[in-house]
C-alpha atoms as a PDB file:
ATOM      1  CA  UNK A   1     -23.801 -81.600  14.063  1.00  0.00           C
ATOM      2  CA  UNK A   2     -20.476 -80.144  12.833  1.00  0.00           C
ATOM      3  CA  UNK A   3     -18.617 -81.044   9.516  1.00  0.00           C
ATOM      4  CA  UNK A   4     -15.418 -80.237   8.552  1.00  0.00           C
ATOM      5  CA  UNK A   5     -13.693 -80.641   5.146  1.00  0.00           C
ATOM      6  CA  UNK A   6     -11.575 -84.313   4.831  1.00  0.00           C
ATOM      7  CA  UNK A   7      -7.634 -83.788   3.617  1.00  0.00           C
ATOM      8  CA  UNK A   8      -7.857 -86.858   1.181  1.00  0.00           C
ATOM      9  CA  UNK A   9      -9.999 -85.806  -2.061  1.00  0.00           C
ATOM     10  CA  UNK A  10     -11.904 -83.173  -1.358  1.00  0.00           C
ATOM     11  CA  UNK A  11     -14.441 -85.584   0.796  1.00  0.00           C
ATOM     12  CA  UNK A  12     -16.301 -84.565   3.542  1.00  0.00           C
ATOM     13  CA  UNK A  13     -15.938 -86.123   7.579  1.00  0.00           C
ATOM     14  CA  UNK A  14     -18.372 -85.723  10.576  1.00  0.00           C
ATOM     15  CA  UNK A  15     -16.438 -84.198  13.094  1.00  0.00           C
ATOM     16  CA  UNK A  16     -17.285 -85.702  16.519  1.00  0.00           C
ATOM     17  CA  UNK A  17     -18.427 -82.710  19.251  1.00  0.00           C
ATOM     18  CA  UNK A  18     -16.339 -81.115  21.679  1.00  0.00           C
ATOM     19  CA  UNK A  19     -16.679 -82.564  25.183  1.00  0.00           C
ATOM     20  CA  UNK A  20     -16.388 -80.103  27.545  1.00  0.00           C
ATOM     21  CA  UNK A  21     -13.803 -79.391  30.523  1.00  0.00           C
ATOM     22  CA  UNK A  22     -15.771 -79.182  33.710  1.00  0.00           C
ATOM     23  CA  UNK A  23     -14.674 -77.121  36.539  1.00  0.00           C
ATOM     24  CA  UNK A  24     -16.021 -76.634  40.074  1.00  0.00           C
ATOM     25  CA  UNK A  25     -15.860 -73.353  41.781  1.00  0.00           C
ATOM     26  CA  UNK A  26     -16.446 -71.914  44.706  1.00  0.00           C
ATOM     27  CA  UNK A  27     -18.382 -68.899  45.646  1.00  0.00           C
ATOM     28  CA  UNK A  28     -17.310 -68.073  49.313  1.00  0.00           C
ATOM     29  CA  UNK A  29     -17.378 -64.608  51.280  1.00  0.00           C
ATOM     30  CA  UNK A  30     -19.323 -63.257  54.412  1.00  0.00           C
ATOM     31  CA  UNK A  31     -23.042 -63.111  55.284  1.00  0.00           C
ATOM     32  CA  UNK A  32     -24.390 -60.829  52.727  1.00  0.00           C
ATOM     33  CA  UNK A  33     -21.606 -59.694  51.055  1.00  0.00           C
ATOM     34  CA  UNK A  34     -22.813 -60.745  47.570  1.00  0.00           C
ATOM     35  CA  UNK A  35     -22.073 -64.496  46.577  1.00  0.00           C
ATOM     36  CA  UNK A  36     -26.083 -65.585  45.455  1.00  0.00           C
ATOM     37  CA  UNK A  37     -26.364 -62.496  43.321  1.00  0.00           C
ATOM     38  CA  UNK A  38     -22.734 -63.148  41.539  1.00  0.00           C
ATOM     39  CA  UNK A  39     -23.941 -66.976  40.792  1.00  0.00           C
ATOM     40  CA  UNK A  40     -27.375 -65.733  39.341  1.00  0.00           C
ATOM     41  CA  UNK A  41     -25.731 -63.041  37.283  1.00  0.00           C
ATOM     42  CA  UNK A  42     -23.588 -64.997  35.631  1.00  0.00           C
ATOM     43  CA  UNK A  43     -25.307 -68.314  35.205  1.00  0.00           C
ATOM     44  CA  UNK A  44     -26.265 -69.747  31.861  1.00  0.00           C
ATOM     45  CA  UNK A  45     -28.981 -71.938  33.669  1.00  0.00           C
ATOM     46  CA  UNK A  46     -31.543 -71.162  36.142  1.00  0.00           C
ATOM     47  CA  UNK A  47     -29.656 -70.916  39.317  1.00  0.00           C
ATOM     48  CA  UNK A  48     -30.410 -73.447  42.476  1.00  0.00           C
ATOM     49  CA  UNK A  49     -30.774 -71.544  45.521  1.00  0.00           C
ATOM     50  CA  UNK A  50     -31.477 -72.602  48.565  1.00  0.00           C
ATOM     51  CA  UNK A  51     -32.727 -69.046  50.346  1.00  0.00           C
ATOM     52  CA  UNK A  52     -34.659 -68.403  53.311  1.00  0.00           C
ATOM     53  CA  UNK A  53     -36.239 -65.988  55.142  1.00  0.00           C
ATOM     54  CA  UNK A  54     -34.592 -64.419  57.985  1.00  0.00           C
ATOM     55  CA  UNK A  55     -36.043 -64.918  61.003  1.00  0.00           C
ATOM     56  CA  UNK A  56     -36.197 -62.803  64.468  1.00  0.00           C
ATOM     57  CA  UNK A  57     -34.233 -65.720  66.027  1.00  0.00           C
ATOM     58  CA  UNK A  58     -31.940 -65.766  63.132  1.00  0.00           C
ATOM     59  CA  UNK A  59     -31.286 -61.936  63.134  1.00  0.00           C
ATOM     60  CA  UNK A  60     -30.465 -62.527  66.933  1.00  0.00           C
ATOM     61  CA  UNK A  61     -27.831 -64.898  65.655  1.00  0.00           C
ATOM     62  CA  UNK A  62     -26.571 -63.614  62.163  1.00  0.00           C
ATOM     63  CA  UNK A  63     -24.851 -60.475  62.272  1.00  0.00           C
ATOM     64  CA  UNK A  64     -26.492 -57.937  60.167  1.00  0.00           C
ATOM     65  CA  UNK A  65     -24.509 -55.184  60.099  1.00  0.00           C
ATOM     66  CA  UNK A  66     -24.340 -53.079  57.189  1.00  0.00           C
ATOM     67  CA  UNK A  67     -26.714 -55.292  55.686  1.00  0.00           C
ATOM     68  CA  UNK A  68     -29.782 -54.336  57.478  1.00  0.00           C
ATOM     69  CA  UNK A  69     -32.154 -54.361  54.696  1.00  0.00           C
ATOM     70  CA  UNK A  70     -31.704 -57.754  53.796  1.00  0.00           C
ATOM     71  CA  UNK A  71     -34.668 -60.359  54.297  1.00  0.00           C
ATOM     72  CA  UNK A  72     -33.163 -63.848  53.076  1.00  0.00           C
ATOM     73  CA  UNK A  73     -30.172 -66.317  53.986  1.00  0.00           C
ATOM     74  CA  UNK A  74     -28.501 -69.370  52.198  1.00  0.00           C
ATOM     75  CA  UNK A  75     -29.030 -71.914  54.355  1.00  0.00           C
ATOM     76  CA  UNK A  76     -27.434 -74.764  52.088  1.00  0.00           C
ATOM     77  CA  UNK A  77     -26.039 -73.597  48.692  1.00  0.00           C
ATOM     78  CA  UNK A  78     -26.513 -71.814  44.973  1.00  0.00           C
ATOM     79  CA  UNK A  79     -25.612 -73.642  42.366  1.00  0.00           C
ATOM     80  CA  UNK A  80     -25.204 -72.304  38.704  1.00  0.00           C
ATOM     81  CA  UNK A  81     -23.384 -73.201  35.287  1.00  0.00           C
ATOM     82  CA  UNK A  82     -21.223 -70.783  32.907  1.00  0.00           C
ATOM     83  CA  UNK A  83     -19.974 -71.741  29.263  1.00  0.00           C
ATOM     84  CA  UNK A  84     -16.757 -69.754  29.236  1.00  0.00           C
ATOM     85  CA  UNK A  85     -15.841 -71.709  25.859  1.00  0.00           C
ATOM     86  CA  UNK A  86     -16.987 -74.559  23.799  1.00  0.00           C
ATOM     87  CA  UNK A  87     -14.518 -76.865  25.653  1.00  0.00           C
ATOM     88  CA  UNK A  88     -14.550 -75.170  28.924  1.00  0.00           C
ATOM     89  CA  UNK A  89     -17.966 -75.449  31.800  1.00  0.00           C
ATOM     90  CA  UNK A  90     -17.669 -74.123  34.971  1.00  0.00           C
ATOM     91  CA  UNK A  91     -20.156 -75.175  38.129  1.00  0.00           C
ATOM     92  CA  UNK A  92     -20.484 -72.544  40.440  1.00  0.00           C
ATOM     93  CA  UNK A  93     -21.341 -73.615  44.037  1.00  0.00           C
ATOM     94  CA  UNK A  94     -21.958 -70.714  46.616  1.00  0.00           C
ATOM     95  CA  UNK A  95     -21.581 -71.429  50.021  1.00  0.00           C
ATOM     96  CA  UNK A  96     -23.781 -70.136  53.148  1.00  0.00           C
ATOM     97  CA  UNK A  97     -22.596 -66.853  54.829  1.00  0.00           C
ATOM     98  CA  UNK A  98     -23.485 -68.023  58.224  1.00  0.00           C
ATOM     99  CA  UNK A  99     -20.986 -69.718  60.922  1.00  0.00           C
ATOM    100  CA  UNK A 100     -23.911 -71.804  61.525  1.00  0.00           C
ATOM    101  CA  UNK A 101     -23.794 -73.236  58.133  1.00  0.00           C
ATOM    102  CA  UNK A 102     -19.895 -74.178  58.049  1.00  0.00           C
ATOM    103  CA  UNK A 103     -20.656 -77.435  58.768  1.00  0.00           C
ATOM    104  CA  UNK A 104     -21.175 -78.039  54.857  1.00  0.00           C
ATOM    105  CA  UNK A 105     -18.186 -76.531  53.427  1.00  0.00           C
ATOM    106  CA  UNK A 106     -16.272 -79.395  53.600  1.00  0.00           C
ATOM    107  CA  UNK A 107     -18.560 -81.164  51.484  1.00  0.00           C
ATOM    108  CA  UNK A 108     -19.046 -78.237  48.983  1.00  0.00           C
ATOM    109  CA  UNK A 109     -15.285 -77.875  48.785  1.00  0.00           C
ATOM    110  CA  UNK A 110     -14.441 -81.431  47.730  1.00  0.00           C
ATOM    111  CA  UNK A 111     -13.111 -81.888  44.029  1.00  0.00           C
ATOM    112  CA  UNK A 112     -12.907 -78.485  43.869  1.00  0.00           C
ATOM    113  CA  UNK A 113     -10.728 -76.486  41.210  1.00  0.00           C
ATOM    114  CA  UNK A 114     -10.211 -73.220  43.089  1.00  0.00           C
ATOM    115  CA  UNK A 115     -12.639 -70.459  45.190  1.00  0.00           C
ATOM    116  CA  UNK A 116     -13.580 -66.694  44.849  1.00  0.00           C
ATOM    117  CA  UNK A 117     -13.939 -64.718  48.005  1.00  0.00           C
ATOM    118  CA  UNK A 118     -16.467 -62.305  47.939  1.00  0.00           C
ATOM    119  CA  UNK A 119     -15.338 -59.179  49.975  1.00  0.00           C
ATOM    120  CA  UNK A 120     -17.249 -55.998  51.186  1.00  0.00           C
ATOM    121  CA  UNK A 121     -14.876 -53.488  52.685  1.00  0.00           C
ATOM    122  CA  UNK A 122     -17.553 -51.997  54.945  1.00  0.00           C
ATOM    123  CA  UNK A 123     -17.430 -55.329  56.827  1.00  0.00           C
ATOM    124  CA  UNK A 124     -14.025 -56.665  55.668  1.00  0.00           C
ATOM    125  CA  UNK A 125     -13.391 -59.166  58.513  1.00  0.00           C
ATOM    126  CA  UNK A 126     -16.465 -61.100  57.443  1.00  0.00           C
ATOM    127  CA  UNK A 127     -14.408 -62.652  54.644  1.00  0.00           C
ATOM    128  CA  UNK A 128     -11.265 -63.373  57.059  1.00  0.00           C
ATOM    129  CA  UNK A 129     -12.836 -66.782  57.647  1.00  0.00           C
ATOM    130  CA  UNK A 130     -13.043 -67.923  54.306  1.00  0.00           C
ATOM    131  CA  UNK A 131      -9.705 -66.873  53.101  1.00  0.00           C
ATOM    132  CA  UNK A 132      -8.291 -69.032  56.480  1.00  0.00           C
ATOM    133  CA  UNK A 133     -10.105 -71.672  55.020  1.00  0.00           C
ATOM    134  CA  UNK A 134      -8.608 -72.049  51.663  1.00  0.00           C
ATOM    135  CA  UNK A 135      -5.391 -71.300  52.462  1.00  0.00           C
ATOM    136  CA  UNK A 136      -5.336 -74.412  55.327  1.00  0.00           C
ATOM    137  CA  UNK A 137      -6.897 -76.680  52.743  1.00  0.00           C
ATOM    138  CA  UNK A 138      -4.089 -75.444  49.955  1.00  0.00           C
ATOM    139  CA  UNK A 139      -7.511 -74.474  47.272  1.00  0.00           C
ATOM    140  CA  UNK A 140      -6.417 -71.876  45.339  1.00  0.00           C
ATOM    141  CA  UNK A 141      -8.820 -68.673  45.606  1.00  0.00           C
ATOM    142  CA  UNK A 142      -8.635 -64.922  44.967  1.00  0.00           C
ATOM    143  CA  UNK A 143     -10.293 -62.193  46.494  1.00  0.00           C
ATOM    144  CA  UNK A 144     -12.628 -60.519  44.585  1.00  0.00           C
ATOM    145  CA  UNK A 145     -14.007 -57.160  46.306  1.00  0.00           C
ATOM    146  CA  UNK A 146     -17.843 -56.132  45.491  1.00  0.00           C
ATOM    147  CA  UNK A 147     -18.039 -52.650  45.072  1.00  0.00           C
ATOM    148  CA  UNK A 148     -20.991 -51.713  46.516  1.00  0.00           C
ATOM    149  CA  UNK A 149     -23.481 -48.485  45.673  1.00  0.00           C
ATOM    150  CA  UNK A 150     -22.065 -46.024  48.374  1.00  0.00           C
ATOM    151  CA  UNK A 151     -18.919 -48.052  49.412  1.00  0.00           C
ATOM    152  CA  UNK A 152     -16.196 -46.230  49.871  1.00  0.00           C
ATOM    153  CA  UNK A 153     -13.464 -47.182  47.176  1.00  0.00           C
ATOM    154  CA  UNK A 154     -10.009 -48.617  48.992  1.00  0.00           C
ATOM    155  CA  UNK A 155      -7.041 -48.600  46.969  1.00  0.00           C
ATOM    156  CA  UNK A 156      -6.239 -52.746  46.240  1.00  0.00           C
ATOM    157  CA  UNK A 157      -3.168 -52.249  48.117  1.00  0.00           C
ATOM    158  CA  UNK A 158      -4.600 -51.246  51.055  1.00  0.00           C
ATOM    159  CA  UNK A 159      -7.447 -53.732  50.921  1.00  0.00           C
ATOM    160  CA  UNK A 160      -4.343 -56.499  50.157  1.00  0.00           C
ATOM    161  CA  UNK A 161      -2.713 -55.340  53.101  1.00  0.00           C
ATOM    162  CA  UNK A 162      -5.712 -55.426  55.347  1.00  0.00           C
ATOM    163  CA  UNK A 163      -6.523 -58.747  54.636  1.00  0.00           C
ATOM    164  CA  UNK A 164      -2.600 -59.917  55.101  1.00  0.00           C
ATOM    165  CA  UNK A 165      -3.087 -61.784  51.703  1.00  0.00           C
ATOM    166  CA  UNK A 166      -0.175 -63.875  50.503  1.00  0.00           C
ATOM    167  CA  UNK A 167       1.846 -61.616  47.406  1.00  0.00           C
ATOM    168  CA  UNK A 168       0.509 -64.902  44.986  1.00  0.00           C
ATOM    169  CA  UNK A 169      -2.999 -64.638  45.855  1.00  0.00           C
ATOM    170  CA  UNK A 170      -4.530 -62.248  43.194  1.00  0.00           C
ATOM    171  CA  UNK A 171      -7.034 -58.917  44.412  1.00  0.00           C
ATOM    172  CA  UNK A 172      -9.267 -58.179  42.111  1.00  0.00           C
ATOM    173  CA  UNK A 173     -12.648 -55.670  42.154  1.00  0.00           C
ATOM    174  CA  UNK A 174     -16.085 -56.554  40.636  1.00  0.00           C
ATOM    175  CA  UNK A 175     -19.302 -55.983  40.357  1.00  0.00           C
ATOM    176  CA  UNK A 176     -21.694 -59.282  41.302  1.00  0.00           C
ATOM    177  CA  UNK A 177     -24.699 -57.981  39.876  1.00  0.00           C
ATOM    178  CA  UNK A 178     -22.525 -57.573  36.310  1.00  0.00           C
ATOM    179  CA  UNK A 179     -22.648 -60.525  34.128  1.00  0.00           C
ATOM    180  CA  UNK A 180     -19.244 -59.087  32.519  1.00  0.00           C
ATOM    181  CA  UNK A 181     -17.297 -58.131  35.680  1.00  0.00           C
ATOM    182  CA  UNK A 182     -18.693 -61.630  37.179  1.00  0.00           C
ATOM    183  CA  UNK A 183     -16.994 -63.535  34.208  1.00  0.00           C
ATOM    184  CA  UNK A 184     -13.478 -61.330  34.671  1.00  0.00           C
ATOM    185  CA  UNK A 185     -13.342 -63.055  37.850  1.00  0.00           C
ATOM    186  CA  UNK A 186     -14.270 -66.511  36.945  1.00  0.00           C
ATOM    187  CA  UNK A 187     -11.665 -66.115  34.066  1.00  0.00           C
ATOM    188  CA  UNK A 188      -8.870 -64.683  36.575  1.00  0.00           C
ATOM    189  CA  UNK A 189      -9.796 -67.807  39.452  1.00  0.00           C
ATOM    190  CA  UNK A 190      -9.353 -70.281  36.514  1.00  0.00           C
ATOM    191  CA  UNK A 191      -6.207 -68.981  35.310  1.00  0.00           C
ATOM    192  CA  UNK A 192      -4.606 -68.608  38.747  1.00  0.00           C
ATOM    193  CA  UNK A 193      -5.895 -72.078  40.091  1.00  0.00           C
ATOM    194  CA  UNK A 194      -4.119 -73.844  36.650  1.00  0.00           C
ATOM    195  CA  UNK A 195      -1.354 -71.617  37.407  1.00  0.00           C
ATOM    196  CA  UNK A 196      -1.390 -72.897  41.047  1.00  0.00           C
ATOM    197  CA  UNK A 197      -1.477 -76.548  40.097  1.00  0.00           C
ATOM    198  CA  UNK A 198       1.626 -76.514  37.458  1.00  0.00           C
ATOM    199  CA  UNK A 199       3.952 -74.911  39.991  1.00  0.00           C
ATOM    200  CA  UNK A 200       2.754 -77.848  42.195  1.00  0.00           C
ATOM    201  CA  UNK A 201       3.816 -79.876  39.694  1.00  0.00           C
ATOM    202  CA  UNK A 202       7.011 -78.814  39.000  1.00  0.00           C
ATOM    203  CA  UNK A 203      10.265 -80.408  41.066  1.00  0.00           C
ATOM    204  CA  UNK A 204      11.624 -78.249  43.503  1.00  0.00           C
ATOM    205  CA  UNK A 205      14.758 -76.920  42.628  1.00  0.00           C
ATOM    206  CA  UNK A 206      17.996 -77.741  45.079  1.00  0.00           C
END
């Protein structure tokens, strides 16, 4: 319980607790490009996944390239939680990779405050789906590019250009497997979603 000190005598009050701000976000990006590891990184709780093993039918059906070593798919969601200040939660929902699984992003997308796309540049057009996505459904996102071990390192401008983004949509690069870089992004997707909805707000000018 918090206390704080009264103005009238000296006296003491109870202050009541902070209740939180919570925010939905979404994790979105290509089939392996990252988005499970950035929710378990980051999360405060033990993340919800919803992974499975590849099969051989799947890997006849999922395009694995450039991600050969990998054994498991989101077939439904992860799911985490981030304290980024007293008054401020964020829910993190990840969406599956797979076009088979698209079928569920319009319920994972509802009430949502914004959306990070997860990009790999080795397989950049993976991610061209997602960004499509947002920008039909007017949900503010960024792009956040995971630099891989062994990537090669684009310049942002060249990865902006590549991926036609609009100049208002912000590029940033990260790490998903650092807690740190993780919460940079979650920071900059909050900042330009709030930034998103006051312009929205605003009367156009004649």
């Amino acid at each position: 319980m918090a206390f704080g000190r009264s103005s009238r005598g000296g006296g003491m009050h109870v202050v009541p607790p902070v209740e939180p701000l919570t925010l939905k976000i979404l994790v979105a990006g290509g089939f392996g490009v990252g988005k499970t590891t950035l929710v378990s990184a980051v999360s405060e709780i033990r993340p919800l996944r919803t992974e499975e093993t590849l099969s051989e039918p799947g890997r006849g059906i999922d395009d694995t390239r450039g991600v050969e070593a990998k054994s498991t798919t989101t077939v439904a969601m992860d799911f985490g939680r981030i304290t980024l200040r007293e008054d401020l939660v964020l829910y993190l929902f990840g969406t599956p990779g797979q076009d088979r699984f698209w079928f569920l992003w319009d319920e994972l997308a509802q009430g949502a405050l914004g959306a990070v796309v997860l990009a790999d540049t080795r397989r950049l057009e993976d991610c061209f789906a997602a960004i499509d996505y947002f920008e039909r459904r007017e949900i503010p996102f960024l792009v956040a590019v995971n630099c891989f071990d062994g990537a090669h390192r684009h310049p942002v401008v060249t990865v902006r250009e590549a991926l036609d983004l609009d100049p208002g949509v912000p590029l940033l690069l990260c790490d998903a497997r650092d807690r740190e870089s993780v919460k940079d992004i979650l920071v900059g997707v909050v900042e330009h979603a709030m930034t998103v909805a006051r312009d929205r707000r605003q009367p156009a000018r004649t």
